[in-house]
N, C-alpha and C. Protein backbone atom coordinates (compact mmCIF):
# COMPACT_ATOMS: atom_id res chain seq x y z
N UNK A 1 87.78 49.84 28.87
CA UNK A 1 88.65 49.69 30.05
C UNK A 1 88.02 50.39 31.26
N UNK A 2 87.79 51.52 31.00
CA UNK A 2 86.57 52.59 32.32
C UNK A 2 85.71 51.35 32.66
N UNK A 3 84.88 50.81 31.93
CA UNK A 3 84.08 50.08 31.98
C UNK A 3 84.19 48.95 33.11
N UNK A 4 85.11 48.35 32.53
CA UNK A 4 85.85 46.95 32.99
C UNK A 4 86.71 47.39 34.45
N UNK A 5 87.05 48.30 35.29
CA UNK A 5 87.54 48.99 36.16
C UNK A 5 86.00 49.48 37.27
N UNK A 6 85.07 49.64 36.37
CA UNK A 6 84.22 49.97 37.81
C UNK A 6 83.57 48.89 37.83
N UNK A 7 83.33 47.90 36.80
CA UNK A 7 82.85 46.46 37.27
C UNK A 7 83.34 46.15 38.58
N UNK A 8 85.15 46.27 38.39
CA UNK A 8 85.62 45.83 39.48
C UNK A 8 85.58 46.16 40.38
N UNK A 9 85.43 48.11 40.95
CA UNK A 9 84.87 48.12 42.10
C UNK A 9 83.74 47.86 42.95
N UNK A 10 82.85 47.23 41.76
CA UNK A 10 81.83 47.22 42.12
C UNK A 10 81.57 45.86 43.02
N UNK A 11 82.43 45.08 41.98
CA UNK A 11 82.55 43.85 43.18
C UNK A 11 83.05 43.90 43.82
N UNK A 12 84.19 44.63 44.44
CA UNK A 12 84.68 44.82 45.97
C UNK A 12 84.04 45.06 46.53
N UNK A 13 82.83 46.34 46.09
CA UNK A 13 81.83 46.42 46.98
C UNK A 13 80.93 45.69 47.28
N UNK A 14 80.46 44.48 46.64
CA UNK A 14 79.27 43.68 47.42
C UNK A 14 80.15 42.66 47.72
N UNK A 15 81.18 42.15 48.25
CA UNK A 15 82.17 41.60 49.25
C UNK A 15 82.29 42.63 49.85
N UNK A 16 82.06 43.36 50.64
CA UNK A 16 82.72 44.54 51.36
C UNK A 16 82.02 44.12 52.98
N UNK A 17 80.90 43.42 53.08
CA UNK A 17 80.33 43.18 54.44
C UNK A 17 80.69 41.67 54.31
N UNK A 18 81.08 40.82 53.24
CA UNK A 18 81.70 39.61 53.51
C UNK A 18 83.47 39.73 54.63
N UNK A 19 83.76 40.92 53.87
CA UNK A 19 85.59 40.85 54.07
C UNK A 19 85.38 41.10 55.63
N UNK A 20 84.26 42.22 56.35
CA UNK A 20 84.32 42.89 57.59
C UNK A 20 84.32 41.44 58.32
N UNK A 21 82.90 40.77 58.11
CA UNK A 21 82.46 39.67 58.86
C UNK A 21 83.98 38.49 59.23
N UNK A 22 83.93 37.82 57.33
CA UNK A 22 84.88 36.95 57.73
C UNK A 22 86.28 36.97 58.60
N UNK A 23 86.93 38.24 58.73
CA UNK A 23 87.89 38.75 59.01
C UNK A 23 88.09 38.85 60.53
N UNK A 24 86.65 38.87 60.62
CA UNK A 24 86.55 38.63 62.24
C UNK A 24 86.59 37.15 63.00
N UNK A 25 85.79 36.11 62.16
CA UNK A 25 86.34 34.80 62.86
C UNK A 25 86.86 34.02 62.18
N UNK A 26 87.51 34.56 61.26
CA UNK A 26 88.94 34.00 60.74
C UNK A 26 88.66 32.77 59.59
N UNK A 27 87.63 33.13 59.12
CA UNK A 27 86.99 31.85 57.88
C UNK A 27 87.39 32.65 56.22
N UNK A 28 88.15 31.91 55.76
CA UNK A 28 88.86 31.83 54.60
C UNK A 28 87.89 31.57 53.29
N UNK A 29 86.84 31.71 52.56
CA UNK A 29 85.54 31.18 51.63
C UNK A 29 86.26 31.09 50.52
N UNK A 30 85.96 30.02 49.71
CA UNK A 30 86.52 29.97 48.56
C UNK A 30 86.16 31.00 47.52
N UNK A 31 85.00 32.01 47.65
CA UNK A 31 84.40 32.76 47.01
C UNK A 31 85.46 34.14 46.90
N UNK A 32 86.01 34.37 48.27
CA UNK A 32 86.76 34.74 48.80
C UNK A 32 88.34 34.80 47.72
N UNK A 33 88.44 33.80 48.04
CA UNK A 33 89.71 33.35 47.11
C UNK A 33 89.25 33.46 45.40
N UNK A 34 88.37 33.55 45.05
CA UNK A 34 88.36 33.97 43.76
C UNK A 34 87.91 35.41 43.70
N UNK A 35 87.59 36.27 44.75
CA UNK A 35 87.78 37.70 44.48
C UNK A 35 88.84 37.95 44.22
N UNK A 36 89.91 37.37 45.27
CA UNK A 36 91.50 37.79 45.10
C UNK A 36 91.77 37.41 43.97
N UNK A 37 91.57 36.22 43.62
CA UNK A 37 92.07 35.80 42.18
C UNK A 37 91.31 37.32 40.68
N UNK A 38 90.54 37.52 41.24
CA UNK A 38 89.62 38.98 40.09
C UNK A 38 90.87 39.32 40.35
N UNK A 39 90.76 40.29 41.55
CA UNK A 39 91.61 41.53 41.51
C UNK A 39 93.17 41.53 41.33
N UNK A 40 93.62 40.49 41.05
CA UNK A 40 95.25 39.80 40.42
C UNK A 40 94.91 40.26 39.10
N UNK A 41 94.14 39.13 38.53
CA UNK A 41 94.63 39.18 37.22
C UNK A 41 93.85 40.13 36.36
N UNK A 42 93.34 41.00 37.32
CA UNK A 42 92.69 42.28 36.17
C UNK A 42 93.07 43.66 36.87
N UNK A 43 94.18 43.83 37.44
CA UNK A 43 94.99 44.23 37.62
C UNK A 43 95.56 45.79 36.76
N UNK A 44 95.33 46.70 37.20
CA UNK A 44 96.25 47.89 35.48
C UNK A 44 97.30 47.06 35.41
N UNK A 45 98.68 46.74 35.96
CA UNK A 45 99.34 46.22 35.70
C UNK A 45 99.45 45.03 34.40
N UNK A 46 98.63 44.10 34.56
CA UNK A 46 98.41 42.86 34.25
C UNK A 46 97.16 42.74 32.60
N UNK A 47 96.51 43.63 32.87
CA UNK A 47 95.75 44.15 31.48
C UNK A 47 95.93 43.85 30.49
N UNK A 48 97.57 44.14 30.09
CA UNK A 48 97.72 44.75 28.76
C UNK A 48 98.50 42.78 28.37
N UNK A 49 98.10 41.49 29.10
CA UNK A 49 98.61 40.57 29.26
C UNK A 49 97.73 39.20 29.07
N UNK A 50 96.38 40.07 29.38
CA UNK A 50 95.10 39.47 29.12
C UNK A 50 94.07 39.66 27.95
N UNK A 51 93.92 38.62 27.19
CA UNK A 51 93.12 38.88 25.83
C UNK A 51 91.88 38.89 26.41
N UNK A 52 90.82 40.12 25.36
CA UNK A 52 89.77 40.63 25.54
C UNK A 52 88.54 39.20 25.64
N UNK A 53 88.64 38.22 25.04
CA UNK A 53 88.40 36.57 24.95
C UNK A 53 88.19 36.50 26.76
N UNK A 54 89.38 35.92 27.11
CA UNK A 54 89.47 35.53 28.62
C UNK A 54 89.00 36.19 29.76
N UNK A 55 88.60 37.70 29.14
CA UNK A 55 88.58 38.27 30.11
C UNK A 55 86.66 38.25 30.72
N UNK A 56 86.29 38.44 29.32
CA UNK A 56 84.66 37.86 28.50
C UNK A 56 84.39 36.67 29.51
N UNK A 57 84.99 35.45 29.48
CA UNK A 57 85.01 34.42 29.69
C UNK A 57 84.78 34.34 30.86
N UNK A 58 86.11 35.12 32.04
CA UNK A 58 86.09 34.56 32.76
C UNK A 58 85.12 35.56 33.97
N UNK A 59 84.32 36.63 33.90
CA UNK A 59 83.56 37.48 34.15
C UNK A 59 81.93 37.41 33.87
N UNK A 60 82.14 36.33 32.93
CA UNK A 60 80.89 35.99 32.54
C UNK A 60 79.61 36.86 31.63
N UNK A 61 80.41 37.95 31.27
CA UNK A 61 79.38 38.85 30.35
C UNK A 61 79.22 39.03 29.41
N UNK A 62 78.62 39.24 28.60
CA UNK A 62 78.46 39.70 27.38
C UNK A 62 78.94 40.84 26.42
N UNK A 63 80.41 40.62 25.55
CA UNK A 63 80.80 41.45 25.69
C UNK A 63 80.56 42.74 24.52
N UNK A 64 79.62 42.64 24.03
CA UNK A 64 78.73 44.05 23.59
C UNK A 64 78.16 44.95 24.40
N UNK A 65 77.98 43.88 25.71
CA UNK A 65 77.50 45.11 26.77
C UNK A 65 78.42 45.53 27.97
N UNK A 66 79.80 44.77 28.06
CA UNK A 66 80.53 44.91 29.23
C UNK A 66 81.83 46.30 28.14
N UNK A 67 81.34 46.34 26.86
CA UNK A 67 82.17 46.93 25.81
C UNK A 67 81.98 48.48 25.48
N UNK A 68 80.39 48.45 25.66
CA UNK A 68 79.60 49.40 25.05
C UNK A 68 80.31 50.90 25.53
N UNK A 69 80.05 51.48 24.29
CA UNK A 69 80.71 52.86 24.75
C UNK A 69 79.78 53.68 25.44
N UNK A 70 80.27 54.70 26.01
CA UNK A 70 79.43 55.53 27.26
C UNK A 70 77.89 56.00 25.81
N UNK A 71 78.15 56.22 25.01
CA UNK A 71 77.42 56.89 23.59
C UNK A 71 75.97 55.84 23.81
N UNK A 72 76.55 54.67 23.76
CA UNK A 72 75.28 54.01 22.97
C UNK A 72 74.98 52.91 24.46
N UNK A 73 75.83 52.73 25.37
CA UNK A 73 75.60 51.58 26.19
C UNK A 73 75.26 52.31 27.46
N UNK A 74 73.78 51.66 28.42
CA UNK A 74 73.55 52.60 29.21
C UNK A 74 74.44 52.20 30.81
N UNK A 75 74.62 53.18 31.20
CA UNK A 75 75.56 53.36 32.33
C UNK A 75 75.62 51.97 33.44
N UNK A 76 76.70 51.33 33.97
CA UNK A 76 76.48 50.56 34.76
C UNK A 76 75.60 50.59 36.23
N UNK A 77 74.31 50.64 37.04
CA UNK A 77 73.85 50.70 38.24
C UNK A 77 75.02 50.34 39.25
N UNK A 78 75.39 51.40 40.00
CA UNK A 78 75.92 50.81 41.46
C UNK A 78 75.08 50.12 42.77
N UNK A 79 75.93 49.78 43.14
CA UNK A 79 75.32 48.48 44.03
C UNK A 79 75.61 49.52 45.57
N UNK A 80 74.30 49.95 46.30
CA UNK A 80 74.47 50.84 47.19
C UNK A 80 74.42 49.89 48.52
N UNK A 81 75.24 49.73 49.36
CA UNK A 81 75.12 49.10 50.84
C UNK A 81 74.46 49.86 51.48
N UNK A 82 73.52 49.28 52.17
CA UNK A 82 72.81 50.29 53.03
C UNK A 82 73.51 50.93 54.56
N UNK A 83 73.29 51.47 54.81
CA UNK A 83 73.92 52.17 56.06
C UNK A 83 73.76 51.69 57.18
N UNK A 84 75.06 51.15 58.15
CA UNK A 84 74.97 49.88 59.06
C UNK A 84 74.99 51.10 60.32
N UNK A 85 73.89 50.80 61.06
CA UNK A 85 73.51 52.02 62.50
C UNK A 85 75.05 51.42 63.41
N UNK A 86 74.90 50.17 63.19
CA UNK A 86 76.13 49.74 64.62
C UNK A 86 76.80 48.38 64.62
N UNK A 87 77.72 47.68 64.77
CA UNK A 87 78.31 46.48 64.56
C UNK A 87 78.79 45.99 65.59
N UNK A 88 78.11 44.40 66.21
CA UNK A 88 78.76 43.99 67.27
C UNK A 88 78.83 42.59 67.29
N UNK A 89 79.95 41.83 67.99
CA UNK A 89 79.94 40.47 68.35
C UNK A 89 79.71 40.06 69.31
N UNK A 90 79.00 39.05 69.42
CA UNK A 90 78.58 38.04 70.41
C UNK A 90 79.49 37.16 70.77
N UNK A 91 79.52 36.65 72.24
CA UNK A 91 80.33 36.00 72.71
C UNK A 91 79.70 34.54 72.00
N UNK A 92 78.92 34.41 71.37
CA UNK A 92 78.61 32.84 70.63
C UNK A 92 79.33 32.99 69.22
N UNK A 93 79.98 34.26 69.18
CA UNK A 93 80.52 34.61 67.74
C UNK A 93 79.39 34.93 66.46
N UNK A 94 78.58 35.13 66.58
CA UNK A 94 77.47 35.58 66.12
C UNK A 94 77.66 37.43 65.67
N UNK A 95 77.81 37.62 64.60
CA UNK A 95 78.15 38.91 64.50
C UNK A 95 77.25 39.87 63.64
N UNK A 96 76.10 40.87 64.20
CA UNK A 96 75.18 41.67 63.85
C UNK A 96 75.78 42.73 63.61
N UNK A 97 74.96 43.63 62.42
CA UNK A 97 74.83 45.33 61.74
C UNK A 97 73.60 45.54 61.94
N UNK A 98 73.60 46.46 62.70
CA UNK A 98 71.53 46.95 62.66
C UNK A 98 72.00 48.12 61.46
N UNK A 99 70.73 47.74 60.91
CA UNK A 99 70.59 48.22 59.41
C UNK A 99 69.24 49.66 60.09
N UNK A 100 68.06 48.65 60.41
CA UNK A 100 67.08 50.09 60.71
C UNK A 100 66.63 49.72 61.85
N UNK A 101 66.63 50.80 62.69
CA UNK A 101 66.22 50.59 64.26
C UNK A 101 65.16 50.67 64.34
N UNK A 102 64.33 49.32 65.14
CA UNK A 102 62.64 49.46 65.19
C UNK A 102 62.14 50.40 65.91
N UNK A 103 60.73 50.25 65.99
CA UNK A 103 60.45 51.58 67.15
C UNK A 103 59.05 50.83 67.50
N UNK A 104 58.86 49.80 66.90
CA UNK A 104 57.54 49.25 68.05
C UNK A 104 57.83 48.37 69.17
N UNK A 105 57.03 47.18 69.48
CA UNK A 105 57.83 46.19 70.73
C UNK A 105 59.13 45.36 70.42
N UNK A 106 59.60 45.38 71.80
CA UNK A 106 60.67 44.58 71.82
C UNK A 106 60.83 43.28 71.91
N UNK A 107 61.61 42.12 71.50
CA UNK A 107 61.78 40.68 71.28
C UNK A 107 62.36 40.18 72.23
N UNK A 108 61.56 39.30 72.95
CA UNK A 108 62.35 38.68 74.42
C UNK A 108 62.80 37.41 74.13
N UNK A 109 63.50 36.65 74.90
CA UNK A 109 63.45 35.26 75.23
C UNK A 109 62.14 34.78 75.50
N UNK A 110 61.45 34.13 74.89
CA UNK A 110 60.46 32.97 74.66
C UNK A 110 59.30 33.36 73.95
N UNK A 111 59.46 34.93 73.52
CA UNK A 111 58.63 35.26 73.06
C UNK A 111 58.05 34.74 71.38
N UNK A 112 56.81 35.09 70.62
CA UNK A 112 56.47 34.63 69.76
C UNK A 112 56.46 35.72 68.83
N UNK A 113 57.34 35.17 67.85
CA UNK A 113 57.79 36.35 66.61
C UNK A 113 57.24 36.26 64.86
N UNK A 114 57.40 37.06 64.68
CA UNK A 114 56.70 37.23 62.92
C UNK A 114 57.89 37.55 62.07
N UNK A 115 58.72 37.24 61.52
CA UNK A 115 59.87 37.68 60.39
C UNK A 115 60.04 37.17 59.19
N UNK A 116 60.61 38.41 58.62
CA UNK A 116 60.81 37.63 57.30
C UNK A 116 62.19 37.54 57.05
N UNK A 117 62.96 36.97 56.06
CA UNK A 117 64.34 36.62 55.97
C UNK A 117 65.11 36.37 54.70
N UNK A 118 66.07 36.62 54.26
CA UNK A 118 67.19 35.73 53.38
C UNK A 118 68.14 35.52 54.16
N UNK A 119 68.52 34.46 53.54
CA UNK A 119 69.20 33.11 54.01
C UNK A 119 70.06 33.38 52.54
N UNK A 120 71.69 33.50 53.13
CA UNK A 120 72.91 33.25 51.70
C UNK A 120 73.99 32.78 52.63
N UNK A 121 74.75 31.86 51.95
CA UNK A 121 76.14 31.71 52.11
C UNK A 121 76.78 32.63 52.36
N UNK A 122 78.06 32.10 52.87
CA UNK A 122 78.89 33.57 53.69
C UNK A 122 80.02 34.35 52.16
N UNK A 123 79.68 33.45 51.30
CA UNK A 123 80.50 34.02 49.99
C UNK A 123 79.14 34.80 49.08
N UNK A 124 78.30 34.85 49.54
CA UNK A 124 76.96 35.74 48.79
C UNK A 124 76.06 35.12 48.49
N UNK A 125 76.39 33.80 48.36
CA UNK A 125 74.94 32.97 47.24
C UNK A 125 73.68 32.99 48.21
N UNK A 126 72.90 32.92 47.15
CA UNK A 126 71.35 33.39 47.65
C UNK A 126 71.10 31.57 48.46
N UNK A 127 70.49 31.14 49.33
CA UNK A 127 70.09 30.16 49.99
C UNK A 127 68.63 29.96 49.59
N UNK A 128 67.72 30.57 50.42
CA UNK A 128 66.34 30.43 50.77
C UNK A 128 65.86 32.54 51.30
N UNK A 129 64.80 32.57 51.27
CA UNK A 129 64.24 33.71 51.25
C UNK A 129 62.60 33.65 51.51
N UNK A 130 62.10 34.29 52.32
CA UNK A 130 60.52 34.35 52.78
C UNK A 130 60.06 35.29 51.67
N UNK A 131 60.47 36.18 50.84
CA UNK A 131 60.24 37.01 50.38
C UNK A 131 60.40 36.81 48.96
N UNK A 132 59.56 36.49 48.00
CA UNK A 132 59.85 36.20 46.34
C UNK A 132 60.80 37.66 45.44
N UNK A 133 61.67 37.69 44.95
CA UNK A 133 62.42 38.24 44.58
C UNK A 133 61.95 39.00 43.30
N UNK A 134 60.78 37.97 42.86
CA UNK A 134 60.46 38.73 41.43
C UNK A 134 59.12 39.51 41.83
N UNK A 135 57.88 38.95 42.36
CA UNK A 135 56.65 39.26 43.25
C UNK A 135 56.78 40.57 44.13
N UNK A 136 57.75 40.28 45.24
CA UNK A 136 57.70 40.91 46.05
C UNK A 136 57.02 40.52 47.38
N UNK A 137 55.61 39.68 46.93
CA UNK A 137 54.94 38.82 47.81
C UNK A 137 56.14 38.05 49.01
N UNK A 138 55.74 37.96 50.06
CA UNK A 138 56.13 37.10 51.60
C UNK A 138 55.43 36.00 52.36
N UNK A 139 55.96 35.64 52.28
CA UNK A 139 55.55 34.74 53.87
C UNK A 139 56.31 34.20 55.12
N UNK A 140 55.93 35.32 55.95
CA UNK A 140 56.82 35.58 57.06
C UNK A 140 56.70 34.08 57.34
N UNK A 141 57.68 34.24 58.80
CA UNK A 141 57.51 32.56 59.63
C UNK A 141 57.38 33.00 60.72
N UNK A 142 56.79 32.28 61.32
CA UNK A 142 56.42 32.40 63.14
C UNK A 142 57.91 31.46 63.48
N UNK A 143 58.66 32.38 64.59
CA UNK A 143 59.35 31.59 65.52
C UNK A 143 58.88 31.82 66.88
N UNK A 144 59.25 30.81 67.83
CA UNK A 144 59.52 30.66 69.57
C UNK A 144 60.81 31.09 69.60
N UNK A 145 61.16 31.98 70.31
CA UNK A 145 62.88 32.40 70.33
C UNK A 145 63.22 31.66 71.74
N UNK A 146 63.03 30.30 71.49
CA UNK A 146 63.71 29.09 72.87
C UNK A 146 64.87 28.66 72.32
N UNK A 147 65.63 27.62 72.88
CA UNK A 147 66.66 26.85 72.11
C UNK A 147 66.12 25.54 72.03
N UNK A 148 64.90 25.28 71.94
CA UNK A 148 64.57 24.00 71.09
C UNK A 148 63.78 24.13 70.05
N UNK A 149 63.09 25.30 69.35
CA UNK A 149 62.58 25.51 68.10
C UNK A 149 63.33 26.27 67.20
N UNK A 150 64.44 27.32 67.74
CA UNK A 150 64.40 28.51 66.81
C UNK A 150 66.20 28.14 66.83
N UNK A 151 67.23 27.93 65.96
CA UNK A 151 68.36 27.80 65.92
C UNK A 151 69.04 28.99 66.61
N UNK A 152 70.01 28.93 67.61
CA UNK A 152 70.33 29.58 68.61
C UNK A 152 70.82 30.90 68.34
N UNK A 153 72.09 30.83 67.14
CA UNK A 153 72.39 32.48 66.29
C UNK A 153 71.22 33.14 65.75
N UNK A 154 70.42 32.49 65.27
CA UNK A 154 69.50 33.59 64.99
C UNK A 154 68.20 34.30 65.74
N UNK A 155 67.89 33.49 66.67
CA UNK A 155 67.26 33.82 68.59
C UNK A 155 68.10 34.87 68.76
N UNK A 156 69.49 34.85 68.97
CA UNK A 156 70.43 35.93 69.69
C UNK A 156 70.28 37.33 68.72
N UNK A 157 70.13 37.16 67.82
CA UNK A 157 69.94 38.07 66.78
C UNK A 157 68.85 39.00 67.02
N UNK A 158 67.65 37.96 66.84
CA UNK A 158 65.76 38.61 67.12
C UNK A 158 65.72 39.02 68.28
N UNK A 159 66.50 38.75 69.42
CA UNK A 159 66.36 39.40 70.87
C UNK A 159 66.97 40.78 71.25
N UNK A 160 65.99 41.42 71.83
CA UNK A 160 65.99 43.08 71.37
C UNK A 160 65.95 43.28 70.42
N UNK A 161 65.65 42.76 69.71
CA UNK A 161 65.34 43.77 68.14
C UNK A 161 63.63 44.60 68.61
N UNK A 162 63.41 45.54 68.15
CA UNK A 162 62.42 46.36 67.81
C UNK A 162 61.53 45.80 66.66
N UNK A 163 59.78 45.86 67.18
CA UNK A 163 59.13 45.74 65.49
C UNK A 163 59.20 46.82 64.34
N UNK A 164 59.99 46.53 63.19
CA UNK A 164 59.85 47.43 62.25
C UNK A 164 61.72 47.49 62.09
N UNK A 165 62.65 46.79 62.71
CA UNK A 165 63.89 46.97 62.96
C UNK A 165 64.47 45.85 61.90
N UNK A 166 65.49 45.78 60.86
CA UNK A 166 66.11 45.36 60.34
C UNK A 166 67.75 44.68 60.56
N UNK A 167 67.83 43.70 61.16
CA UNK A 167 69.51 43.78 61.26
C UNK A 167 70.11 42.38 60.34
N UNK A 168 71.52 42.47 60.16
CA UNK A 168 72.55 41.88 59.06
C UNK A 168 72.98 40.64 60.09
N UNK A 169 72.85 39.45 59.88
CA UNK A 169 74.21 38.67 60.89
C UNK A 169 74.74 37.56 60.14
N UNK A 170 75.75 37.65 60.57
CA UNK A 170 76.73 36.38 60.36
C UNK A 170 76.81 35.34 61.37
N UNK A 171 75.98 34.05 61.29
CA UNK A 171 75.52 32.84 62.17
C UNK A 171 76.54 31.41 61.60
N UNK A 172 77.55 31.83 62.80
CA UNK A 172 78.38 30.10 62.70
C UNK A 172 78.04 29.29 62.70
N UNK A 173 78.38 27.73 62.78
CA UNK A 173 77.54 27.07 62.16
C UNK A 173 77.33 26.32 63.95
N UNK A 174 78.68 26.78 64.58
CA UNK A 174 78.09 26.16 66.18
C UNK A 174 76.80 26.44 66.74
N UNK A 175 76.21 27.69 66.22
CA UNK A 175 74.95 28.59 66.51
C UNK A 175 74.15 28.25 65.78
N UNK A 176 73.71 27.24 64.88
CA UNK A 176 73.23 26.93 63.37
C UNK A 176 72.02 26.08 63.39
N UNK A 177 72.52 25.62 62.28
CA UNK A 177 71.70 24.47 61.95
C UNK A 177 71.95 23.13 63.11
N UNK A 178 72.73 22.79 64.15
CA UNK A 178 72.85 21.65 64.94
C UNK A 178 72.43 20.52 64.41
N UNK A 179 70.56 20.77 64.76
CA UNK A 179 69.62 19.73 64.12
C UNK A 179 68.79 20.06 62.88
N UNK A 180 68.00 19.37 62.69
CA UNK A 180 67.39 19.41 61.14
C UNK A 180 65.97 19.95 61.67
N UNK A 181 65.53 19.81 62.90
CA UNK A 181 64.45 20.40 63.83
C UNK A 181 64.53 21.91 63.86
N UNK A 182 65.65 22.69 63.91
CA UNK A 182 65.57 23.61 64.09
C UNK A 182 64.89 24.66 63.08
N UNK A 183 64.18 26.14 63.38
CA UNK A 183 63.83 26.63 62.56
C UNK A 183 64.76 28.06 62.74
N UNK A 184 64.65 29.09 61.51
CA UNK A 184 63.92 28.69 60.37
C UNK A 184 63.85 27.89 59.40
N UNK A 185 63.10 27.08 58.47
CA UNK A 185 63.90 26.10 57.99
C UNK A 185 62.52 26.24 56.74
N UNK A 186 62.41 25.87 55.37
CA UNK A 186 61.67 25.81 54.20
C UNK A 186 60.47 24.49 54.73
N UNK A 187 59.43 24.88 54.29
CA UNK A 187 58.65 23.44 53.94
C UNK A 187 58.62 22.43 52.74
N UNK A 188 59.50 23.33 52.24
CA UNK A 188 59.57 22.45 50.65
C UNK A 188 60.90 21.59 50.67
N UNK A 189 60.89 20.92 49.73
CA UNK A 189 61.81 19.52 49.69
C UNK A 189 63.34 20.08 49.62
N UNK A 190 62.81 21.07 48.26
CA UNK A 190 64.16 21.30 47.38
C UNK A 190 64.71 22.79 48.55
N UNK A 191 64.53 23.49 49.09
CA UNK A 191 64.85 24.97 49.70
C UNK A 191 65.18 23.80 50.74
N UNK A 192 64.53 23.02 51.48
CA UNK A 192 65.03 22.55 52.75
C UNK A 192 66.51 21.67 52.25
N UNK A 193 66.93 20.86 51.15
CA UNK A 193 67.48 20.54 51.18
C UNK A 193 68.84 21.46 51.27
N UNK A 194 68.76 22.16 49.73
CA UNK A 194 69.60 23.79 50.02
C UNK A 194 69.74 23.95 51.22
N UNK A 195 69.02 24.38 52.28
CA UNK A 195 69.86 24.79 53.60
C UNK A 195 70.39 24.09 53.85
N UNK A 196 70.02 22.96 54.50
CA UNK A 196 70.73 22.23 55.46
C UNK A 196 72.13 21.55 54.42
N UNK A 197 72.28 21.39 53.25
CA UNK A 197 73.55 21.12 52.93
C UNK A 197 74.44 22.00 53.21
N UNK A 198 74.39 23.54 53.61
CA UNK A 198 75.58 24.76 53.69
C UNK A 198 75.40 24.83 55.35
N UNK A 199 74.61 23.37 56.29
CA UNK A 199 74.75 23.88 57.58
C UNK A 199 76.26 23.70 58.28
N UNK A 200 76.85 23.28 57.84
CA UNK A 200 78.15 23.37 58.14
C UNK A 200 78.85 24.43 57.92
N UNK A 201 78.36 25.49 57.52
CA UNK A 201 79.49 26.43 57.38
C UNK A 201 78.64 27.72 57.97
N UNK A 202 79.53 28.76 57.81
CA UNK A 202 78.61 30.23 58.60
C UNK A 202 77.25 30.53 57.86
N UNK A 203 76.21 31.04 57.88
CA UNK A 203 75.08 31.75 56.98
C UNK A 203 74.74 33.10 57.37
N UNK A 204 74.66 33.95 56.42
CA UNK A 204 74.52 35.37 56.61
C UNK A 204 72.72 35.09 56.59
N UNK A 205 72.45 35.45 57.51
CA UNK A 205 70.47 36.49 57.60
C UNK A 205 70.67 37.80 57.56
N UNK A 206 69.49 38.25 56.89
CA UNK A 206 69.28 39.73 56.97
C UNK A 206 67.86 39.35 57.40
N UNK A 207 67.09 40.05 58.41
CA UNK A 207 65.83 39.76 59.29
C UNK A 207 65.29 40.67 59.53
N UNK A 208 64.17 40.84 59.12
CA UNK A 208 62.89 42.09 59.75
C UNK A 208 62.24 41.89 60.55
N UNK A 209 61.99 42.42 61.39
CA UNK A 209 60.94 41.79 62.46
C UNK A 209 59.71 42.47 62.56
N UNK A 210 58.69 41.26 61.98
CA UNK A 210 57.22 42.40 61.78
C UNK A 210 56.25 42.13 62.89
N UNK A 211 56.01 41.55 63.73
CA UNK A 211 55.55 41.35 64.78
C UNK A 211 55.94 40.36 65.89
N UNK A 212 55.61 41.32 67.17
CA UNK A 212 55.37 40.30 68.44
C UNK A 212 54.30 39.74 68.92
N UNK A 213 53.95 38.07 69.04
CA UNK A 213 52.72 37.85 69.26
C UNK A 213 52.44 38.07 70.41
């Protein structure tokens, strides 16, 4: 039960920069709606109502290891958010966290940029990523921060940023994908398709900015 209780905070906590964001322009995620649905029916209240089966089931784990006693099963890892320097909205509704403040040059309008990126849905799912997850290996992308190469929320984003500066945003979809021209965007079939099917809805970037050309 200890066990099964910090699972659950744990997922409040990686929804915890979903709830800030969405809450601000008023978008409802179905992902969303099945957190609430977690935190109902696993509930102290509600516990002693739910067989150990369903609960397996509907959490998706394994339950020798979601079971294991503190003795023999090793401790669950917390999921640490990194520390947001500052939080602001844009009048395009575009809503940034600077994560780490750069300290080399600054990112203008039309200038030529080096970044790397993930790309997730506004309910968490992973999209596309410059950065291999298992490797570690990258491959940044060159943008033009105009509004005919570089999709407009995420220009507003890279401008003023610092090289070496990290920030979080939440990009509507009015600010988005528009066209299929716009970048950033995959060269591959299957990642390009992935994006552009979720361009209708908001997309969270997290963006580094490693050089100004």
């Amino acid at each position: 039960m200890e066990t099964l209780i910090r699972f659950n905070c744990n997922f409040k906590l990686l929804s915890a920069f979903e709830d800030e964001l969405l809450s601000c322009v008023g978008i409802r995620q179905h992902g969303r709606i099945r957190a609430k649905e977690f935190d109902s029916r696993f509930a102290p209240s509600a516990m002693s109502r739910v067989s150990r089966r369903s609960v397996l089931e509907f959490i998706g784990f394994n339950g020798v290891l979601l079971y294991a006693r503190p003795a023999t099963g090793a401790p669950m890892r917390q999921m640490e958010e990194p520390e947001v320097i500052r939080t602001q909205k844009l009048p395009s509704g575009v809503i940034i966290q600077d994560i780490v403040e750069g300290q080399g040059l600054e990112a203008h309008q039309g200038d030529l940029v080096e970044v790397n990126y993930v790309c997730r849905r506004s309910n968490g799912y992973f999209v596309h990523s410059t950065v291999d997850p298992f490797s570690g290996e990258s491959a940044p992308v060159t943008l033009l921060l105009d509004k005919k190469q570089t999709i407009q929320g995420l220009k507003e984003v890279l401008i003023g940023m610092k090289v070496g500066g990290k920030r979080r945003a939440l990009i509507p979809p009015s600010v988005g994908y528009v066209n299929e021209n716009l970048k950033p965007i995959p060269d591959e079939f299957g990642p390009r398709r992935s994006l552009l099917s979720h361009a209708d809805e908001p997309l969270v970037f997290e963006v580094q900015l490693l050089k100004v050309l």
